[in-house]
N, C-alpha and C. Protein backbone atom coordinates (compact mmCIF):
# COMPACT_ATOMS: atom_id res chain seq x y z
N UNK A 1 113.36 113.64 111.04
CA UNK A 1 112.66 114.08 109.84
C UNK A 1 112.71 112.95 108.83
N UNK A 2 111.52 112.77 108.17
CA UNK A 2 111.96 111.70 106.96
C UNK A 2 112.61 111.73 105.75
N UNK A 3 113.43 111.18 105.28
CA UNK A 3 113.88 111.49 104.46
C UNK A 3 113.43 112.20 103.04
N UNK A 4 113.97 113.17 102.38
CA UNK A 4 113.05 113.87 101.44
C UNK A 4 113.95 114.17 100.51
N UNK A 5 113.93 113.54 99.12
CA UNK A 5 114.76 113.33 98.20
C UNK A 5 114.95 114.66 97.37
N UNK A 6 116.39 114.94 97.18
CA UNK A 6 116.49 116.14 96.64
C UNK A 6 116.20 116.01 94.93
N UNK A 7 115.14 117.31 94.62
CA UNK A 7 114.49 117.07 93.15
C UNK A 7 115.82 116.45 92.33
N UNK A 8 115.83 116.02 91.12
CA UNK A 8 116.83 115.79 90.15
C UNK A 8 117.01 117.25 89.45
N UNK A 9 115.92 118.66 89.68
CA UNK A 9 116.41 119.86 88.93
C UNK A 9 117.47 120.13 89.46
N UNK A 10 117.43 119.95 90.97
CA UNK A 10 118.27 120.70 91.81
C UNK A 10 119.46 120.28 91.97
N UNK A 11 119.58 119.31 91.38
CA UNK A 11 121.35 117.89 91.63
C UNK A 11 121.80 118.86 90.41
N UNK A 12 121.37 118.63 89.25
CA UNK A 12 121.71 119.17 88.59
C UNK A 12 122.81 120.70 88.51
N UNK A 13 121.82 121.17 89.10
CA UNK A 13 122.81 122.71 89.20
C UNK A 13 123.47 122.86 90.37
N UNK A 14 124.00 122.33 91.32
CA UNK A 14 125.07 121.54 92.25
C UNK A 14 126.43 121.79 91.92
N UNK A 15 127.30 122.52 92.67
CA UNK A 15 128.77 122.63 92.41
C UNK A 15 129.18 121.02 92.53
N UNK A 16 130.50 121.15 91.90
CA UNK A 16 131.23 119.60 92.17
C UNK A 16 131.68 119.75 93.67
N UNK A 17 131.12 118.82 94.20
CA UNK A 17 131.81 118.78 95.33
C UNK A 17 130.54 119.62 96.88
N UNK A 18 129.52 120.23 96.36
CA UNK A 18 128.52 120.56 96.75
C UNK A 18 127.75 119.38 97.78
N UNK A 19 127.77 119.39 98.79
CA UNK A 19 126.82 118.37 99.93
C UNK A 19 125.58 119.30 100.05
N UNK A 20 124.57 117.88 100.14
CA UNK A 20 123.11 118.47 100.47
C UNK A 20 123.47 118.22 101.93
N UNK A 21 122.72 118.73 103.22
CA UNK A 21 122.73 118.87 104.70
C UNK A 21 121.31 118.61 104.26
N UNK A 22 120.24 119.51 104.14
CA UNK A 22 118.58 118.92 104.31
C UNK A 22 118.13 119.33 103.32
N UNK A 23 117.13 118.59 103.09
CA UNK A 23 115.67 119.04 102.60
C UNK A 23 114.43 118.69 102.96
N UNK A 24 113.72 120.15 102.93
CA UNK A 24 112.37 120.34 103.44
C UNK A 24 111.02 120.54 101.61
N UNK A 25 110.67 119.65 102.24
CA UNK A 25 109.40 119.73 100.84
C UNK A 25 108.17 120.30 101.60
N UNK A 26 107.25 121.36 100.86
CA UNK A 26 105.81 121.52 101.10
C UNK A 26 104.81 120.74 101.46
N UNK A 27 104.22 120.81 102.98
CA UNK A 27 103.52 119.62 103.14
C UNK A 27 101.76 120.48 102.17
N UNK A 28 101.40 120.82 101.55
CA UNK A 28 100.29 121.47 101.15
C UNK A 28 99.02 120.56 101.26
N UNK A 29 97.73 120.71 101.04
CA UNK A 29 96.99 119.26 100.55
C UNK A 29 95.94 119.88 99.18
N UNK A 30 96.31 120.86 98.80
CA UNK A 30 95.91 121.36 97.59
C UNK A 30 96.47 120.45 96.34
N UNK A 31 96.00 120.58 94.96
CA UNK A 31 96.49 119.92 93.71
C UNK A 31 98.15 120.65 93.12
N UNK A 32 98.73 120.99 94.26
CA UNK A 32 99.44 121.74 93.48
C UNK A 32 100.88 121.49 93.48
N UNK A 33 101.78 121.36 92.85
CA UNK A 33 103.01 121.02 92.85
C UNK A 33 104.11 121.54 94.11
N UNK A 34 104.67 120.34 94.69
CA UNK A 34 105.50 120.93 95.92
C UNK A 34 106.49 121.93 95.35
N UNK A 35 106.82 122.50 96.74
CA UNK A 35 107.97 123.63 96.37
C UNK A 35 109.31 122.95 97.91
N UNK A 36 110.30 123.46 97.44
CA UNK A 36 111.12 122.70 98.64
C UNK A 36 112.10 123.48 98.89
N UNK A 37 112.53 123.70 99.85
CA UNK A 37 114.21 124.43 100.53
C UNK A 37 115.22 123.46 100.75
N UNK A 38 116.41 123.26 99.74
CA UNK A 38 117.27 122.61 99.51
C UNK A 38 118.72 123.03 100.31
N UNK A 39 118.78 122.93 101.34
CA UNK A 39 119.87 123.48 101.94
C UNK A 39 121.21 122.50 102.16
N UNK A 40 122.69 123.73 101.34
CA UNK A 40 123.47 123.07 101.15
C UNK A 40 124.40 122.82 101.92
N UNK A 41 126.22 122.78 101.86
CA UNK A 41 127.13 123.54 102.59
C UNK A 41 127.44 125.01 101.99
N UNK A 42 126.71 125.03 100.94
CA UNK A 42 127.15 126.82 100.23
C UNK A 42 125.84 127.40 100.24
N UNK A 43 125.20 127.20 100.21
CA UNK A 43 123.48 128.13 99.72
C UNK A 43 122.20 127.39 100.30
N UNK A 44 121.48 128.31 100.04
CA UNK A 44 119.96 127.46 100.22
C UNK A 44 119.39 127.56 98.96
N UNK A 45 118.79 126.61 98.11
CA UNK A 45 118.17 126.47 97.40
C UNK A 45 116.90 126.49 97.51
N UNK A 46 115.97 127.69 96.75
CA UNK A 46 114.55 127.51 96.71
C UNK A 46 114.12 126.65 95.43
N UNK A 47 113.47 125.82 95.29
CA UNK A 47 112.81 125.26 94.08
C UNK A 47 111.66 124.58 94.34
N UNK A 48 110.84 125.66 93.02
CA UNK A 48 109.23 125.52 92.56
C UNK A 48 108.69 124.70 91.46
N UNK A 49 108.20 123.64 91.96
CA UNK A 49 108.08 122.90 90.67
C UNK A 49 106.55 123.30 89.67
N UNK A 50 106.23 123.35 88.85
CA UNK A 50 104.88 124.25 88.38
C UNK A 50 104.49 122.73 87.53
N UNK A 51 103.01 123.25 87.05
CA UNK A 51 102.68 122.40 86.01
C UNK A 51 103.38 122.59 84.42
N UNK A 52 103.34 121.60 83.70
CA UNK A 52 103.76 121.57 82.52
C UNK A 52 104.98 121.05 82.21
N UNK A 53 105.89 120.60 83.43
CA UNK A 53 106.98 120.34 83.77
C UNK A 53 107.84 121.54 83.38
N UNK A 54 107.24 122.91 84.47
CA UNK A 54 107.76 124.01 84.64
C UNK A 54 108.48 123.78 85.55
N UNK A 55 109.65 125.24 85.76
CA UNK A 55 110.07 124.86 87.48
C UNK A 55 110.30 126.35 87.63
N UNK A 56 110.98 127.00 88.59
CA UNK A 56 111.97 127.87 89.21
C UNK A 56 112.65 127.52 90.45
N UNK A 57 113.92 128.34 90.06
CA UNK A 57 114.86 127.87 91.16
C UNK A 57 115.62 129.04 91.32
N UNK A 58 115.64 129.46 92.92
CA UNK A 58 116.48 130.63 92.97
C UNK A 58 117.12 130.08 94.14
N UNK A 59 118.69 130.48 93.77
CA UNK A 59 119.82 130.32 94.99
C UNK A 59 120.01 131.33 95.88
N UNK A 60 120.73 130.97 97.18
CA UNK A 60 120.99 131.77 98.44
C UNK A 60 122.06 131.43 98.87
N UNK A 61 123.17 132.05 97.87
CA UNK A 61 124.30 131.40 98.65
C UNK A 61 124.35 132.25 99.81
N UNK A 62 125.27 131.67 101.07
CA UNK A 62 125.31 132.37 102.26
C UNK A 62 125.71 133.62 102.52
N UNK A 63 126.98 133.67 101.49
CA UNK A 63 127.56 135.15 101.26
C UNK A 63 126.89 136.28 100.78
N UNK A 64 125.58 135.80 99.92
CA UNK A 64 124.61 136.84 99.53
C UNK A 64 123.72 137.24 100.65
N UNK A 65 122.63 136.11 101.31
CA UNK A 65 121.72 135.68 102.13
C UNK A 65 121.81 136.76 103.43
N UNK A 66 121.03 137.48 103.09
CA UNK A 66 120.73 138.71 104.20
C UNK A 66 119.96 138.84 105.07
N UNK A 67 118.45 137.71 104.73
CA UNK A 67 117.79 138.01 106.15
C UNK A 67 117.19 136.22 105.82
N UNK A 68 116.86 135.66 106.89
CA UNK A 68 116.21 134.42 107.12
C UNK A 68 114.46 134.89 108.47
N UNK A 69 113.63 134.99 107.69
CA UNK A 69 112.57 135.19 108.97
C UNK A 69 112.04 133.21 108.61
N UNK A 70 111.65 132.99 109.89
CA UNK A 70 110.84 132.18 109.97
C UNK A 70 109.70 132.08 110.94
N UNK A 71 108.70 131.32 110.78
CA UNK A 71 107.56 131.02 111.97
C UNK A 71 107.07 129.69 112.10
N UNK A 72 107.13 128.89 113.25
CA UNK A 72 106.35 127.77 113.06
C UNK A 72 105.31 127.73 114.06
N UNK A 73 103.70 127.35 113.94
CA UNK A 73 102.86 127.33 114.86
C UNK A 73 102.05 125.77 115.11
N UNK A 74 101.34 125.71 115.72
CA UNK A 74 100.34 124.68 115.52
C UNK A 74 100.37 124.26 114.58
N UNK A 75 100.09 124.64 113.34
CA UNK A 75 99.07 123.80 112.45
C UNK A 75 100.57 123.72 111.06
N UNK A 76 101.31 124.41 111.23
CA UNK A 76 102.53 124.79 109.77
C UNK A 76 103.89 125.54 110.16
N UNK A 77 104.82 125.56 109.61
CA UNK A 77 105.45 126.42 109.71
C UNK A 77 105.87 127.43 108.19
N UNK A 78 106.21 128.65 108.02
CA UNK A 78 106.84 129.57 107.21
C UNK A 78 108.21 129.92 107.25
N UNK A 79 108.76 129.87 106.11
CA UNK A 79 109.95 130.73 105.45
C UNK A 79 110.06 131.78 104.60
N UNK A 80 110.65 132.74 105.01
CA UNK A 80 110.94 134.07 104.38
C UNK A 80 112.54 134.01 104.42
N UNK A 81 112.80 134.15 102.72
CA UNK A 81 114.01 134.03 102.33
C UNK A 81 114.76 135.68 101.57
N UNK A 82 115.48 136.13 102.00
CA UNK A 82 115.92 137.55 101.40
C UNK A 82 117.46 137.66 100.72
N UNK A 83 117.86 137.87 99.66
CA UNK A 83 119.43 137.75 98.96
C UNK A 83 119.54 139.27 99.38
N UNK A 84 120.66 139.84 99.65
CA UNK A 84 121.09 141.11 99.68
C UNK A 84 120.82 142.40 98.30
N UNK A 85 120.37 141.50 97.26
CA UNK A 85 119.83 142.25 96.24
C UNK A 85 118.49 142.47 96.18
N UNK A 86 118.06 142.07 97.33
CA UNK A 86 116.40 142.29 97.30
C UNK A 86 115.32 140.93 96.84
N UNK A 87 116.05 140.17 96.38
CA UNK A 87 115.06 138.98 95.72
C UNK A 87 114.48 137.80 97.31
N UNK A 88 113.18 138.29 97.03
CA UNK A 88 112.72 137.68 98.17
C UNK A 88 111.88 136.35 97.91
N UNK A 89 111.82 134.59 98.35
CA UNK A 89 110.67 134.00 98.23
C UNK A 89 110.45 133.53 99.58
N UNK A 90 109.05 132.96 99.71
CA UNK A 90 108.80 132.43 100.62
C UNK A 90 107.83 131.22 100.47
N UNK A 91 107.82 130.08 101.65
CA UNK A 91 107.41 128.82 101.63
C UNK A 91 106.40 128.62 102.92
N UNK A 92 105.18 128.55 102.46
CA UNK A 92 104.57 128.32 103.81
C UNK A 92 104.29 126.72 103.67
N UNK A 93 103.04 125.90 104.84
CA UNK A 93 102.84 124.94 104.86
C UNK A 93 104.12 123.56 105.02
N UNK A 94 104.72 123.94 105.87
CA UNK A 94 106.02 123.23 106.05
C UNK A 94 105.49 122.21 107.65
N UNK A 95 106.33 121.04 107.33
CA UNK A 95 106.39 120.46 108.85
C UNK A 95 107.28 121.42 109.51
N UNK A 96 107.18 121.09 111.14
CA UNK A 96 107.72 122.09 111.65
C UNK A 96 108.87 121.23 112.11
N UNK A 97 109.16 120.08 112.31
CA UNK A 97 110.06 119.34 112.24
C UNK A 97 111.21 119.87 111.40
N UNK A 98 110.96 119.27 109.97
CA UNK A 98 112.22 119.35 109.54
C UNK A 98 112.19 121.15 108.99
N UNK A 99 111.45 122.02 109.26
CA UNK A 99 111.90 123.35 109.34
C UNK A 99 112.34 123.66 110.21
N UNK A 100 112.71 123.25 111.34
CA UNK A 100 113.24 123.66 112.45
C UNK A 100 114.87 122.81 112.03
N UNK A 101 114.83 122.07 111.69
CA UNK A 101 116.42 121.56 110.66
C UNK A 101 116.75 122.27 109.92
N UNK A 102 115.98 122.64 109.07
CA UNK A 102 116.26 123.48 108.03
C UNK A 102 117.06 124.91 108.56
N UNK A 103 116.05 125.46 110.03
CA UNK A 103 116.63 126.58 110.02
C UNK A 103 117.76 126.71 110.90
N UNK A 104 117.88 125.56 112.08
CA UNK A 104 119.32 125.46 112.29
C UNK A 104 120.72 125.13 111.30
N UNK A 105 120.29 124.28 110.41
CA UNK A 105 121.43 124.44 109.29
C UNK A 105 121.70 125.54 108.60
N UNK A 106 120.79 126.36 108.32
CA UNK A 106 121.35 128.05 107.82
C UNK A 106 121.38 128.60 108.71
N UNK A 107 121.10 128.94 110.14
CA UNK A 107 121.93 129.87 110.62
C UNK A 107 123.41 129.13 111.57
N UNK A 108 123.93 127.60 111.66
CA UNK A 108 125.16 127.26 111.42
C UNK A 108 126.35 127.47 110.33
N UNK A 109 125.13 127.47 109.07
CA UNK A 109 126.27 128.06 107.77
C UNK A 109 126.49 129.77 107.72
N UNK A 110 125.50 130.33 108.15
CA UNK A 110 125.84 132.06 108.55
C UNK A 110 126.85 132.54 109.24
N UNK A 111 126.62 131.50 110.47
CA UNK A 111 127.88 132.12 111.50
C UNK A 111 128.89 131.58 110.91
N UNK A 112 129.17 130.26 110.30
CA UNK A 112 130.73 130.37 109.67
C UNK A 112 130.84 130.66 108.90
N UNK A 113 130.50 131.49 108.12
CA UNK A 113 130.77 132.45 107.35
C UNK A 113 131.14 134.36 107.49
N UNK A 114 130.11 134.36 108.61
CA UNK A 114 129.75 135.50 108.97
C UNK A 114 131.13 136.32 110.18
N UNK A 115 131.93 136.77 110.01
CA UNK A 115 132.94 137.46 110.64
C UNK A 115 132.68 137.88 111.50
N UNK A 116 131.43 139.02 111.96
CA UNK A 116 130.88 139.24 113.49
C UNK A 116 129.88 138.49 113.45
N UNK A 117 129.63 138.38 114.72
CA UNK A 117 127.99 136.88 115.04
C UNK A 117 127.29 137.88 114.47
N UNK A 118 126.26 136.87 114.31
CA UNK A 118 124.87 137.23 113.09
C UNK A 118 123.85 137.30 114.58
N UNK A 119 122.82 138.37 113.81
CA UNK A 119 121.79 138.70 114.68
C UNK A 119 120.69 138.11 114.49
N UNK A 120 120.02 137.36 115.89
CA UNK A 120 118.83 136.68 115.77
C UNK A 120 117.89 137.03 116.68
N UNK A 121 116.81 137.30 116.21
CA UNK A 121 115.64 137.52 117.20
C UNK A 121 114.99 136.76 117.29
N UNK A 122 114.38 136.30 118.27
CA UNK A 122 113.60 135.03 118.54
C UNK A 122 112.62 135.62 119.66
N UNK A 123 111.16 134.92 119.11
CA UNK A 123 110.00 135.38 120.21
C UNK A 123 108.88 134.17 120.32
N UNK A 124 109.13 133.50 121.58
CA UNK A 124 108.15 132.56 121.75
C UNK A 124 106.75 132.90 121.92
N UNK A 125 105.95 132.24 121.33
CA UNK A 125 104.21 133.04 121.05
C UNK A 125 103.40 131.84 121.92
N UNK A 126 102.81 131.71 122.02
CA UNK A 126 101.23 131.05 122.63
C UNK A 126 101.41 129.62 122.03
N UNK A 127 101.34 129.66 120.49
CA UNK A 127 101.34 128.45 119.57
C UNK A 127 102.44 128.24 118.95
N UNK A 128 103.32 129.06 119.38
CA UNK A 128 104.68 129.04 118.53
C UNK A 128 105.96 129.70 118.67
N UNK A 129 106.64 129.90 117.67
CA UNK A 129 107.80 130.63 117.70
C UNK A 129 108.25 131.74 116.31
N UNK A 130 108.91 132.73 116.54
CA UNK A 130 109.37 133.52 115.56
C UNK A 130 110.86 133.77 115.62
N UNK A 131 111.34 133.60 114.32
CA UNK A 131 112.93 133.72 114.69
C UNK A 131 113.24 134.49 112.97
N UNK A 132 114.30 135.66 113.10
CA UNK A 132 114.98 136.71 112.40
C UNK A 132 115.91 136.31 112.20
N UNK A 133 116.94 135.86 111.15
CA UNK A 133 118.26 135.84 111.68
C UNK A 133 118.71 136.66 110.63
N UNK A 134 119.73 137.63 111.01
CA UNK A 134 120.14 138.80 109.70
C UNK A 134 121.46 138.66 109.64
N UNK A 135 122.15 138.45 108.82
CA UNK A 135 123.93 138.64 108.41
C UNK A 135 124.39 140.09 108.95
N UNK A 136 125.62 140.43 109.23
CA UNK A 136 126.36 141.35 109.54
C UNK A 136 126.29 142.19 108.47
N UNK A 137 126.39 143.62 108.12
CA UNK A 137 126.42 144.50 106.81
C UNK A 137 128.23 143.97 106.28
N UNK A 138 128.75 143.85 107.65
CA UNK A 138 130.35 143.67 106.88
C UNK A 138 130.10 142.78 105.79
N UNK A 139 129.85 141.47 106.34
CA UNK A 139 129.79 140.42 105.27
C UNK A 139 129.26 140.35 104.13
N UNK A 140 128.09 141.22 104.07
CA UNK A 140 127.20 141.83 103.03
C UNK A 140 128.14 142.33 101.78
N UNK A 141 129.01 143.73 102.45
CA UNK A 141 129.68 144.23 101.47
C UNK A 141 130.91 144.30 101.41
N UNK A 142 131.39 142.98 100.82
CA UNK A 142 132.76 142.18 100.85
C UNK A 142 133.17 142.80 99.20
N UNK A 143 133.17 143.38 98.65
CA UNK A 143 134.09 143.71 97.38
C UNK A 143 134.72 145.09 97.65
N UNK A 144 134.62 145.98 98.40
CA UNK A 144 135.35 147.31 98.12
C UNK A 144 137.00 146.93 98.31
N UNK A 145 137.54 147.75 97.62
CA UNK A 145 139.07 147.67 98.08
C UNK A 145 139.75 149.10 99.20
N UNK A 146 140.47 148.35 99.84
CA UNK A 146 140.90 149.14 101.41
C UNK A 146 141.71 150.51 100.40
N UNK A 147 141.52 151.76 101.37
CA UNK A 147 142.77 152.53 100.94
C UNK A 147 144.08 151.97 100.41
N UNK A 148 144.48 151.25 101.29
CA UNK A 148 145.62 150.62 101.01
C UNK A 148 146.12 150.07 99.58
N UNK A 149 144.52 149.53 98.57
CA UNK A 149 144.64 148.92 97.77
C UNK A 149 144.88 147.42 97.96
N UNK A 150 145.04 147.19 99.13
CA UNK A 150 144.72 145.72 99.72
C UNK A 150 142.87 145.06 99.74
N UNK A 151 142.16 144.10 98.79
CA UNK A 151 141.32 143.98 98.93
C UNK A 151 140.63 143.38 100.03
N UNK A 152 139.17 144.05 100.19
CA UNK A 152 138.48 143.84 101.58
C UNK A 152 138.40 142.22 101.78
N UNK A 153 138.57 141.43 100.92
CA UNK A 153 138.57 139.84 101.72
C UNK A 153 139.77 139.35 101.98
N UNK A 154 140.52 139.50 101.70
CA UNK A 154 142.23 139.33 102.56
C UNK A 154 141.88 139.75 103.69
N UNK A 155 141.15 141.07 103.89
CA UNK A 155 141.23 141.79 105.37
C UNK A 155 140.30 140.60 106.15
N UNK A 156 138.96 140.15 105.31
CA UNK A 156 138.04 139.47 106.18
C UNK A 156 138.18 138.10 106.15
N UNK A 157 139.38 137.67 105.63
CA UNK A 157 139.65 136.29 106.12
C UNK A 157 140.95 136.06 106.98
N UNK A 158 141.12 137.02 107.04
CA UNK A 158 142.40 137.46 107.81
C UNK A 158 141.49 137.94 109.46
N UNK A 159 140.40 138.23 109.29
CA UNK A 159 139.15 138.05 109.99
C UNK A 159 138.98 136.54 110.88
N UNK A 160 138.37 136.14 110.16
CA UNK A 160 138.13 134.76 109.99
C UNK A 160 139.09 133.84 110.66
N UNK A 161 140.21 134.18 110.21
CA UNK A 161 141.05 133.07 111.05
C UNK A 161 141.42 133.51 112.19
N UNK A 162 141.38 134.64 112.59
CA UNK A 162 141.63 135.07 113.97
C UNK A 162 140.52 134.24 115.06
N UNK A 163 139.36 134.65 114.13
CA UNK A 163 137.80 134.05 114.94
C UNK A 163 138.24 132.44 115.42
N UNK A 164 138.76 131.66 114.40
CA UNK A 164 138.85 130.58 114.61
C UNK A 164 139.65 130.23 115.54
N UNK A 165 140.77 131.36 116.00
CA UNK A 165 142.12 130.80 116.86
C UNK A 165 141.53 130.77 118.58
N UNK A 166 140.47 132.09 118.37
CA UNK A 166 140.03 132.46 119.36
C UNK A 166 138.45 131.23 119.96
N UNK A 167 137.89 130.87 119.10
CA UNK A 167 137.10 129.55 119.19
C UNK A 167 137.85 128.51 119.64
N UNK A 168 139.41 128.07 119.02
CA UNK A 168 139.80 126.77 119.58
C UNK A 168 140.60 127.19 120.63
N UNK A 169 140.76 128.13 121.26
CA UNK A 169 141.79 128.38 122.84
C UNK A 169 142.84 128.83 122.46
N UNK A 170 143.31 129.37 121.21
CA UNK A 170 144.98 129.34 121.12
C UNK A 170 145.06 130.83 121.12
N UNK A 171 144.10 131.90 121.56
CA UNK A 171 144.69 133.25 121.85
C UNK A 171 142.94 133.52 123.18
N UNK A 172 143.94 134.25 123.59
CA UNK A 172 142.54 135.44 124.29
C UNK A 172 141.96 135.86 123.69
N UNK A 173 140.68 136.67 124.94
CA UNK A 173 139.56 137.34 124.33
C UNK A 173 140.58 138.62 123.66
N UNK A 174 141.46 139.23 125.05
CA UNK A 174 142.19 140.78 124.73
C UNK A 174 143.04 140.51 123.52
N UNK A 175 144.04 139.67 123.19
CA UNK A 175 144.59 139.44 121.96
C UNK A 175 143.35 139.51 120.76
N UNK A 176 142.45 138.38 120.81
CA UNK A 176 141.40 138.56 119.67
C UNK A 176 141.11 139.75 119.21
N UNK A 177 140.75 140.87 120.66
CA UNK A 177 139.79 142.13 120.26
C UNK A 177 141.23 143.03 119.67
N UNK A 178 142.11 142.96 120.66
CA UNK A 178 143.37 144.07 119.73
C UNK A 178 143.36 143.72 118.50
N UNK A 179 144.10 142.53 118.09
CA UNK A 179 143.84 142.59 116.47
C UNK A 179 143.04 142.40 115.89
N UNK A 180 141.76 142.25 115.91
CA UNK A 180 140.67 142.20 115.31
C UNK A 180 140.35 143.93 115.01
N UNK A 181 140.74 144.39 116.32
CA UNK A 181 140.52 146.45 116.17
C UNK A 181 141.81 146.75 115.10
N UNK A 182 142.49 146.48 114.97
CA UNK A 182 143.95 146.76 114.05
C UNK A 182 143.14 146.66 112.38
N UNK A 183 142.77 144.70 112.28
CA UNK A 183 142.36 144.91 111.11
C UNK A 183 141.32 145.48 110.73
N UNK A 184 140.12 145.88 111.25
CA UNK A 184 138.73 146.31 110.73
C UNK A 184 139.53 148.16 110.81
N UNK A 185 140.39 148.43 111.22
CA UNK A 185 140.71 149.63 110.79
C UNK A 185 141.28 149.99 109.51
N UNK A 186 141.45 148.70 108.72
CA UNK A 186 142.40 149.29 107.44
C UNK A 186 141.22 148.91 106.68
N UNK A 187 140.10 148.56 107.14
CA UNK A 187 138.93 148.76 106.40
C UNK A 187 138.85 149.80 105.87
């Protein structure tokens, strides 16, 4: 993909310590100001640049980020972006190149984040492809506190690192699933 410089709106509102992974700009051939998907190690960034030296910019961090649809065909590809609160945008007229970067880097930042694997549908078409990828509801609704009064992200990073022991070889599948069934019970 060629390189595609991240706007200066978007550096701007950047955690310290925040890495860009890609960016995808609007290939359009209309008069009209690009729009781009700024994808980070924490979020995806949508930003619209308008006339007048307008803009908008709406974030996706991963922990919010509930559904990813995409399509790429012949002639473009599309993004459909969804936050768990409902705020939806979308980007058509994309290379399909670096959208196909784009959308392997968010659904790599989903699954490490995401405590059970994330669901993806994928359907190869004639001219193309369609791919869903949706977050787990667990991960979705990470603030309640357990009976216990122990809060639900202790439980889900206590999650989390199990996942990881079981990714690098240092327990079984049957160890993983017993305690993994132990903790999602004091859910």
């Amino acid at each position: 993909m060629s390189e595609v410089k991240t706007p200066q709106e978007v550096r701007e509102i950047l955690a310290p310590g925040e890495q860009v992974l890609c960016v995808l700009k609007q290939q359009k051939l209309v008069l009209e100001k690009p729009k781009y998907i700024v994808v980070t190690d924490s979020r995806v960034i949508y930003f619209d640049r308008k006339i007048f030296n307008r803009y908008e910019i709406v974030d996706f961090p991963y922990k919010r980020l509930k559904d990813v649809w995409f399509r790429f065909g012949k002639f473009g590809s599309k993004f459909i972006l969804e936050r768990e609160d409902g705020r939806i945008v979308e980007l058509e007229w994309l290379k399909k190149e670096g959208a196909l970067e784009v959308l392997n880097a968010i659904k790599k930042a989903l699954q490490a984040v995401a405590v059970e694997p994330i669901s993806i549908e994928k359907q190869k078409k004639l001219l193309g492809e369609e791919w869903f990828i949706r977050k787990p509801m667990e991960v979705i609704s990470r603030t309640v506190i357990t009976s216990r009064g122990e809060p639900e992200e202790d439980i889900i990073e206590k999650l989390r690192k199990l996942k990881t022991l079981l990714d690098e070889g240092l327990i079984t599948k049957e160890e993983y699933e017993e305690k993994r069934k132990e903790l999602l019970s004091k859910l």
